[in-house]
N, C-alpha and C. Protein backbone atom coordinates (compact mmCIF):
# COMPACT_ATOMS: atom_id res chain seq x y z
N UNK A 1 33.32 -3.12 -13.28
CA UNK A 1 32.15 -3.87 -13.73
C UNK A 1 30.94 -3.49 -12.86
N UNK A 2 29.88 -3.23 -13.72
CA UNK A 2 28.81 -2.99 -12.69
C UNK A 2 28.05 -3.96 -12.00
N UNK A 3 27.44 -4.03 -11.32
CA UNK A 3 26.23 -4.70 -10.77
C UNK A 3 25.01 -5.13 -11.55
N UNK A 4 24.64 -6.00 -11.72
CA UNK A 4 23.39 -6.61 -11.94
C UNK A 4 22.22 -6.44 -10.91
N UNK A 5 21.70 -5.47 -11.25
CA UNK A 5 20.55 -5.47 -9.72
C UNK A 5 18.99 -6.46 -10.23
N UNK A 6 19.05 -6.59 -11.73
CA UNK A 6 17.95 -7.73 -11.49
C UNK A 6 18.28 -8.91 -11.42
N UNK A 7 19.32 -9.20 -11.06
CA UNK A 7 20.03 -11.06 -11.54
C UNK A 7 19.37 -11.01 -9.65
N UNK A 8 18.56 -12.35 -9.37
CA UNK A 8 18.06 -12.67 -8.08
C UNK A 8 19.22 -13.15 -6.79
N UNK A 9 20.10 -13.34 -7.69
CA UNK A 9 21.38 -13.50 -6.94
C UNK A 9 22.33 -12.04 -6.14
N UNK A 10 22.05 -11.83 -6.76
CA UNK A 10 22.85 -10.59 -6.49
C UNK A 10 22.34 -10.17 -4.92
N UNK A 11 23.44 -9.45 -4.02
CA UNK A 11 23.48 -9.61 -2.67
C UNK A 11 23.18 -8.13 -2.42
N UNK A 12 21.64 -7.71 -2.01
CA UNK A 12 21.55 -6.59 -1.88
C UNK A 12 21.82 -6.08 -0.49
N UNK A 13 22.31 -6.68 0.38
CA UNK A 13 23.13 -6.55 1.90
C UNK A 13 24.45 -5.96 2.14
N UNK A 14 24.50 -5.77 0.38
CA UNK A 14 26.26 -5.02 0.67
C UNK A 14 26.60 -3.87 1.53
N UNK A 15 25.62 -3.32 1.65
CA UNK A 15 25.92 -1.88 2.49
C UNK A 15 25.19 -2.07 3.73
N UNK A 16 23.43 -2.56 3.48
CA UNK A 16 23.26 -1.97 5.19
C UNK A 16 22.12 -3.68 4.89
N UNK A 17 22.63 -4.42 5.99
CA UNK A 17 21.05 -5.60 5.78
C UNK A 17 19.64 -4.84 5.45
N UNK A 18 19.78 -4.17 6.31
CA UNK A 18 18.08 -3.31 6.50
C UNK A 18 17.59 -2.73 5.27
N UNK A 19 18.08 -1.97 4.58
CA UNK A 19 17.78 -1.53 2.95
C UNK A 19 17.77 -2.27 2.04
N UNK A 20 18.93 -3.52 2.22
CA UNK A 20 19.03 -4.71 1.44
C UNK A 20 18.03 -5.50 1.45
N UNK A 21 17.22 -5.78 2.65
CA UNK A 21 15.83 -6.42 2.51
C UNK A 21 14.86 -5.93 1.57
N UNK A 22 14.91 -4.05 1.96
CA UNK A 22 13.60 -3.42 1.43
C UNK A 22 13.83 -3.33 0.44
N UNK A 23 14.82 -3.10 -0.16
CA UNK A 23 14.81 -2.77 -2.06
C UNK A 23 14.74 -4.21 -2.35
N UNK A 24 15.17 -5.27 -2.09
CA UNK A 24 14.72 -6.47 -3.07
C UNK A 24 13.38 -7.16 -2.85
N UNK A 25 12.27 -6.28 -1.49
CA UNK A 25 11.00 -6.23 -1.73
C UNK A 25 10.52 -5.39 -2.81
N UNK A 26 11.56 -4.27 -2.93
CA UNK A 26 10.43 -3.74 -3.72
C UNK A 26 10.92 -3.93 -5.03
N UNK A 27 11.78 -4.59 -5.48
CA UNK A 27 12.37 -5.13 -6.97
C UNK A 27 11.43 -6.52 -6.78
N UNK A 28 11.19 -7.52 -5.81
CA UNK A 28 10.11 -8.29 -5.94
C UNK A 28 8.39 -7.94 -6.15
N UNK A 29 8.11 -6.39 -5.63
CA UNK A 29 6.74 -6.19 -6.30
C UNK A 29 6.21 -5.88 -7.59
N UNK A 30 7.81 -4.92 -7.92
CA UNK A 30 7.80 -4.36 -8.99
C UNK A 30 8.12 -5.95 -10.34
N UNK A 31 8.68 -6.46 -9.58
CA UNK A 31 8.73 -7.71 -10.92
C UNK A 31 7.25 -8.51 -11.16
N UNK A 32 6.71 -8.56 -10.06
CA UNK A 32 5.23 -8.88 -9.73
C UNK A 32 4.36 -8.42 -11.05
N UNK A 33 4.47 -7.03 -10.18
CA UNK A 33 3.32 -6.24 -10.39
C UNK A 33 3.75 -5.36 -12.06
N UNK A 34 4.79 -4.87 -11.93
CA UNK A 34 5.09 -4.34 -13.02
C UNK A 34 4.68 -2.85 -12.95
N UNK A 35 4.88 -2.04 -14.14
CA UNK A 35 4.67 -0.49 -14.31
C UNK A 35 3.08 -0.29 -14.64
N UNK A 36 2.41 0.40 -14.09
CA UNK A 36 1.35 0.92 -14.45
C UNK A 36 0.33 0.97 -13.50
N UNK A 37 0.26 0.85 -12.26
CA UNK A 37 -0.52 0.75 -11.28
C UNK A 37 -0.54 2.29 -10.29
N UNK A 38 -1.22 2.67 -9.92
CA UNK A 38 -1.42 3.97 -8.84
C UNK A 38 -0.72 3.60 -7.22
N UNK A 39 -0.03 4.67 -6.73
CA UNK A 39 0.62 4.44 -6.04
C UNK A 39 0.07 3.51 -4.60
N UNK A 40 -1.30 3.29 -4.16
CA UNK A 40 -1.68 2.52 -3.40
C UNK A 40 -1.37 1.12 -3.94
N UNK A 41 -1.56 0.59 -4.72
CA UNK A 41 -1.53 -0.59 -4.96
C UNK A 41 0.16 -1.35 -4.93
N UNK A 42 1.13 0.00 -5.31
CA UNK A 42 2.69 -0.62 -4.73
C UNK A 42 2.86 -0.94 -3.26
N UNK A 43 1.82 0.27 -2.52
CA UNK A 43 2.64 0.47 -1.02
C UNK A 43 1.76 -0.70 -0.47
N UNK A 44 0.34 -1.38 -0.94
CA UNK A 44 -0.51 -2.27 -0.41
C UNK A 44 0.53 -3.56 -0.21
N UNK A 45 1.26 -3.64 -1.74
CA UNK A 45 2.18 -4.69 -1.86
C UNK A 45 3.58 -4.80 -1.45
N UNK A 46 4.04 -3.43 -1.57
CA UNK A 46 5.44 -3.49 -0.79
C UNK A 46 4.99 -3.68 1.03
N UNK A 47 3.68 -3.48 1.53
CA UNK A 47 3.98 -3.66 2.88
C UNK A 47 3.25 -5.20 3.34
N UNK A 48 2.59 -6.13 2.21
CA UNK A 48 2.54 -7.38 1.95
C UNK A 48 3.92 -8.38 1.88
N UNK A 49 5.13 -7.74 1.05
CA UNK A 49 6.15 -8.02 1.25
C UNK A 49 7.11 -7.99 2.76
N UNK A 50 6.95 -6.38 2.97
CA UNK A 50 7.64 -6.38 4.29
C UNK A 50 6.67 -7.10 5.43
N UNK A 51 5.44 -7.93 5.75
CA UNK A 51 5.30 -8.65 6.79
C UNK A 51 6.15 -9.60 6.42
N UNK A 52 5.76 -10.24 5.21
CA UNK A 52 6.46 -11.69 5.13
C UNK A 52 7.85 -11.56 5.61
N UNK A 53 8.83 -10.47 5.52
CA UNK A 53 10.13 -10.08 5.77
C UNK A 53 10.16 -10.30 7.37
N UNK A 54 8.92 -9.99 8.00
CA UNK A 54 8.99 -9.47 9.58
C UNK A 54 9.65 -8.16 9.82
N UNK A 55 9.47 -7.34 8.98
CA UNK A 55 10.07 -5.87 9.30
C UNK A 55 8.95 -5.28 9.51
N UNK A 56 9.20 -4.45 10.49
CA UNK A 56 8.01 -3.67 11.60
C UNK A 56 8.13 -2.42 10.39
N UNK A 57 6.72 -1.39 10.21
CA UNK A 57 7.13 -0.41 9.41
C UNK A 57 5.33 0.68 9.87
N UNK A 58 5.49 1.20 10.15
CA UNK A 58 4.46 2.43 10.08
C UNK A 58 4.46 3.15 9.30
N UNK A 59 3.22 3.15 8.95
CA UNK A 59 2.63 4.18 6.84
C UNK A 59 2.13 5.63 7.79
N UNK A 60 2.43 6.47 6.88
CA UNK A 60 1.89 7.77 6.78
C UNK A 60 2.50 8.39 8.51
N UNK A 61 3.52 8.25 8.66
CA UNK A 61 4.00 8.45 10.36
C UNK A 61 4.19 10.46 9.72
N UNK A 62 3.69 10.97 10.92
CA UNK A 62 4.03 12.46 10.99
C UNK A 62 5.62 12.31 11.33
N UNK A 63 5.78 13.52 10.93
CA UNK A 63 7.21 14.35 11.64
C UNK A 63 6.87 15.83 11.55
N UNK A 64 7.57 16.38 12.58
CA UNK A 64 7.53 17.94 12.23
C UNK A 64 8.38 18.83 11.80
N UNK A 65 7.88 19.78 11.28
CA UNK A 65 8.99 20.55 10.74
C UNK A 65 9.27 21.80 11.08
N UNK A 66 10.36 22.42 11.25
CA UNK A 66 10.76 23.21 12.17
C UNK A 66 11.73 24.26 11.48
N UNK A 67 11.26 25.42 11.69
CA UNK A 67 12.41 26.94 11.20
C UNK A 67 12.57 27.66 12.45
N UNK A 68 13.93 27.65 12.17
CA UNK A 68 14.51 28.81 12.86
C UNK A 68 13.98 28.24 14.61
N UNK A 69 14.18 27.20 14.65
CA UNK A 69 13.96 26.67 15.94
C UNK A 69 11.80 26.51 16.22
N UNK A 70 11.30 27.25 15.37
CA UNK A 70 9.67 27.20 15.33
C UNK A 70 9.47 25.83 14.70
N UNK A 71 7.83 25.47 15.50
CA UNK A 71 7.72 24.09 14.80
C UNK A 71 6.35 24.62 13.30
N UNK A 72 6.70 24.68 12.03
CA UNK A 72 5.85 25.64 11.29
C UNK A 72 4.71 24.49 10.59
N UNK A 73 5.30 23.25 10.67
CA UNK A 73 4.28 22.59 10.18
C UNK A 73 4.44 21.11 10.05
N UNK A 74 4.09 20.15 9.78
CA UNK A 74 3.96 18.59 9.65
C UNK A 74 4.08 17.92 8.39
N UNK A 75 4.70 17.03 8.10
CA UNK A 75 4.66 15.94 6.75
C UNK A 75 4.42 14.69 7.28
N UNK A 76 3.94 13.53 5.87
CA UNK A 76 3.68 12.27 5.89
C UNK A 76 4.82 11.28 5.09
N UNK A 77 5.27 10.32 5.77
CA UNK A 77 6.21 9.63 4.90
C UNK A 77 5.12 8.48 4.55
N UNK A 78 5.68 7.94 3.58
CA UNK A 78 4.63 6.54 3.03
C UNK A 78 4.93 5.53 4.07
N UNK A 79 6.04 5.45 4.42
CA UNK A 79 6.76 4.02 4.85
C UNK A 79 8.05 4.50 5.75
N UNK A 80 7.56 4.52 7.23
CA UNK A 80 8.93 4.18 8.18
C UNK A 80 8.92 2.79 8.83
N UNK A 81 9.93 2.55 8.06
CA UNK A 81 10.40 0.60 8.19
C UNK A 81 11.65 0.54 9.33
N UNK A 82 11.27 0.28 10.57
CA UNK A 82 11.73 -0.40 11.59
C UNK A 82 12.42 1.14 12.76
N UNK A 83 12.10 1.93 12.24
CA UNK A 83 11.95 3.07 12.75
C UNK A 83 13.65 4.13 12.31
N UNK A 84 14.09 3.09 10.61
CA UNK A 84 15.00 4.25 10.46
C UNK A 84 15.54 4.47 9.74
N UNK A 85 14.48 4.06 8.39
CA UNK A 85 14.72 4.29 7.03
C UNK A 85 12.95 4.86 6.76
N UNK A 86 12.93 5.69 5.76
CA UNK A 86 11.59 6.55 4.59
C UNK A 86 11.65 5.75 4.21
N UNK A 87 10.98 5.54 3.42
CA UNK A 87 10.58 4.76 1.89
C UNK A 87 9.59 5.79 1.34
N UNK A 88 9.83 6.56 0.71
CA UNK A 88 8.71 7.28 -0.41
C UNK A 88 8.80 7.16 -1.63
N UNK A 89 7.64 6.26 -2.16
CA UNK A 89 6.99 5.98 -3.32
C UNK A 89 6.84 7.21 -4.53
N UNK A 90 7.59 7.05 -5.60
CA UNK A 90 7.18 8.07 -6.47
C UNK A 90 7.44 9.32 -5.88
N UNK A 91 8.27 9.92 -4.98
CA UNK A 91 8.35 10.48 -4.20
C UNK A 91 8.95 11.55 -5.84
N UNK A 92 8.76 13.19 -4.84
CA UNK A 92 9.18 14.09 -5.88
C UNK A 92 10.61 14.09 -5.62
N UNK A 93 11.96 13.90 -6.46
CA UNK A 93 13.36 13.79 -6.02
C UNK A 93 13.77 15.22 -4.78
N UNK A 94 13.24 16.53 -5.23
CA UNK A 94 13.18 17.59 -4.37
C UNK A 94 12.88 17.64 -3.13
N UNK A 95 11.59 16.89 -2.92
CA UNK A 95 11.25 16.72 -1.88
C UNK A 95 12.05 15.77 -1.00
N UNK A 96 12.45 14.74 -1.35
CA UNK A 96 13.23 13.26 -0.72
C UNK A 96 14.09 13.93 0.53
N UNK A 97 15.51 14.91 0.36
CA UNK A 97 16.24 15.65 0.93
C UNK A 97 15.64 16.27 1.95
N UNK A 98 14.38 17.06 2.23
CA UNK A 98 13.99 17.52 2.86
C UNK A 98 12.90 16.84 3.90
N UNK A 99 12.32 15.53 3.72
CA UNK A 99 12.03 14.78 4.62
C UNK A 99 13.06 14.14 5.42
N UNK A 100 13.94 13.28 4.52
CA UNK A 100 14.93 13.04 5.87
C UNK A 100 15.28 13.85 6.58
N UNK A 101 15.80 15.08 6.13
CA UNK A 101 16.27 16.21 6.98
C UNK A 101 15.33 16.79 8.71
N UNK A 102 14.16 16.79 8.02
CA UNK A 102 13.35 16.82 8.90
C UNK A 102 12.98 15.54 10.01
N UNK A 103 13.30 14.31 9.34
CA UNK A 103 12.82 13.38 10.23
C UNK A 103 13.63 12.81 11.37
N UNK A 104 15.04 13.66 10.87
CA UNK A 104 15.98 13.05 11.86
C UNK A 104 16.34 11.42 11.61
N UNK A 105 16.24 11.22 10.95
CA UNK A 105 16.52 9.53 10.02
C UNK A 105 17.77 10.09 9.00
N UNK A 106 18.51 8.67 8.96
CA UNK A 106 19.87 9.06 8.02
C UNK A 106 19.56 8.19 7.10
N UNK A 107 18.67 7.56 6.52
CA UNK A 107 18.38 6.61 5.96
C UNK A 107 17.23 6.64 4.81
N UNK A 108 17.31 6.58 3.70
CA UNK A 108 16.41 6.56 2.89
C UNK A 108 16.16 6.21 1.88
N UNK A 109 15.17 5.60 1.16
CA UNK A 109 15.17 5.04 -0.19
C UNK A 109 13.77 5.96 -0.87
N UNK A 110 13.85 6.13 -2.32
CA UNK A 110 13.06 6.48 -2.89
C UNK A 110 12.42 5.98 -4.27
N UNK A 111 11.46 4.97 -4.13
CA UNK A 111 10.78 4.17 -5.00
C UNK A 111 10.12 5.04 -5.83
N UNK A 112 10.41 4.40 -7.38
CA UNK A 112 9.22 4.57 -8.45
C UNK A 112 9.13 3.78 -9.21
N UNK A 113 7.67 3.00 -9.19
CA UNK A 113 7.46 1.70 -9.80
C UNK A 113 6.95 2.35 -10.86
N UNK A 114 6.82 3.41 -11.50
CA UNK A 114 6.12 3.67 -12.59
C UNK A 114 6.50 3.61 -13.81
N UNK A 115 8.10 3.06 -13.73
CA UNK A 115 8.86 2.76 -15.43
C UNK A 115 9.02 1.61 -15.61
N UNK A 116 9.83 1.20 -16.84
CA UNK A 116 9.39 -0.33 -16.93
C UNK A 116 10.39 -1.21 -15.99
N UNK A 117 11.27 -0.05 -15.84
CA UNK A 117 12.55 -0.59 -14.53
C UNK A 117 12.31 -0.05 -13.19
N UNK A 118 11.99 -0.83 -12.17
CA UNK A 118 11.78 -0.49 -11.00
C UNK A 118 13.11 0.53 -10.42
N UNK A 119 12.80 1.67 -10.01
CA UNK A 119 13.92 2.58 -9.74
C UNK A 119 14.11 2.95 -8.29
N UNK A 120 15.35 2.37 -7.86
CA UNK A 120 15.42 2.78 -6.38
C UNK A 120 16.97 2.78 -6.15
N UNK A 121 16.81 4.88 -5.24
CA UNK A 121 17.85 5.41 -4.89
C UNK A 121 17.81 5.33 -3.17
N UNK A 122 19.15 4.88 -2.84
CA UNK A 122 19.01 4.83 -1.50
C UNK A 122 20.07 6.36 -1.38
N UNK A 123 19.44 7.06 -0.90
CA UNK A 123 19.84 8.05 0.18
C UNK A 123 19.94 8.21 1.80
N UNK A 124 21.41 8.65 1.93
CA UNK A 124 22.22 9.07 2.99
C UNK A 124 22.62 10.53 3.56
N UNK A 125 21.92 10.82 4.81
CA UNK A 125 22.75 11.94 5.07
C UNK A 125 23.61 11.51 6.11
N UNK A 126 24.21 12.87 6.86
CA UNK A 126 25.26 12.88 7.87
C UNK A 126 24.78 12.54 9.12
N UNK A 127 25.08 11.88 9.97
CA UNK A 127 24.28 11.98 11.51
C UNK A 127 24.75 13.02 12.12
């Protein structure tokens, strides 16, 4: 039997508390707010949500990125929440893999409020 992820009951803590908070903020903006808004106006509200939560989170945090042991260049995540989960909004699925990778974070979710169902994949790599 599957899961109900919009029934308000439903216990999104099954796997990690910390993700379990942030996705049922952002299933609470997205029920809010709904589909059709530009991506500032989710992250204004998903990080309206995460004070009320008390989860510490820094927008647009660098990381660097590195070949062959060279550091060749820098990215922006939308959302590092408590220093160890991404959160990228609308994020390109291609891209998702290759920020964690780089950020040294095993932790990740990837929001898109832009359908009529709020869509969020939590991704895991290896430590």
């Amino acid at each position: 039997m599957s899961k109900d992820y919009s029934d308000k009951k439903y216990d999104y803590n099954d796997r990690d508390p910390l993700t379990g908070k942030i996705i049922a903020a952002c299933y609470q903006v997205h029920n809010e707010l709904g589909p059709g808004f530009v991506e500032r106006i989710y992250l204004a509200a998903l990080k309206a949500a995460l004070k009320k939560l008390e989860l510490n989170y820094q927008e647009e945090k660098e990381f660097l990125v590195s070949f062959q042991g060279e550091k060749i260049g820098k990215f922006r995540a939308d959302l590092v929440i408590e220093d160890k989960v991404i959160v990228e909004l609308k994020a390109l699925e291609g891209r998702v893999p290759k920020i964690f990778e780089s950020s040294g974070l095993n932790v990740g979710l990837l929001v898109n409020f832009g359908n009529p169902r709020c869509e969020i994949r939590r991704l895991m790599t290896s430590p």
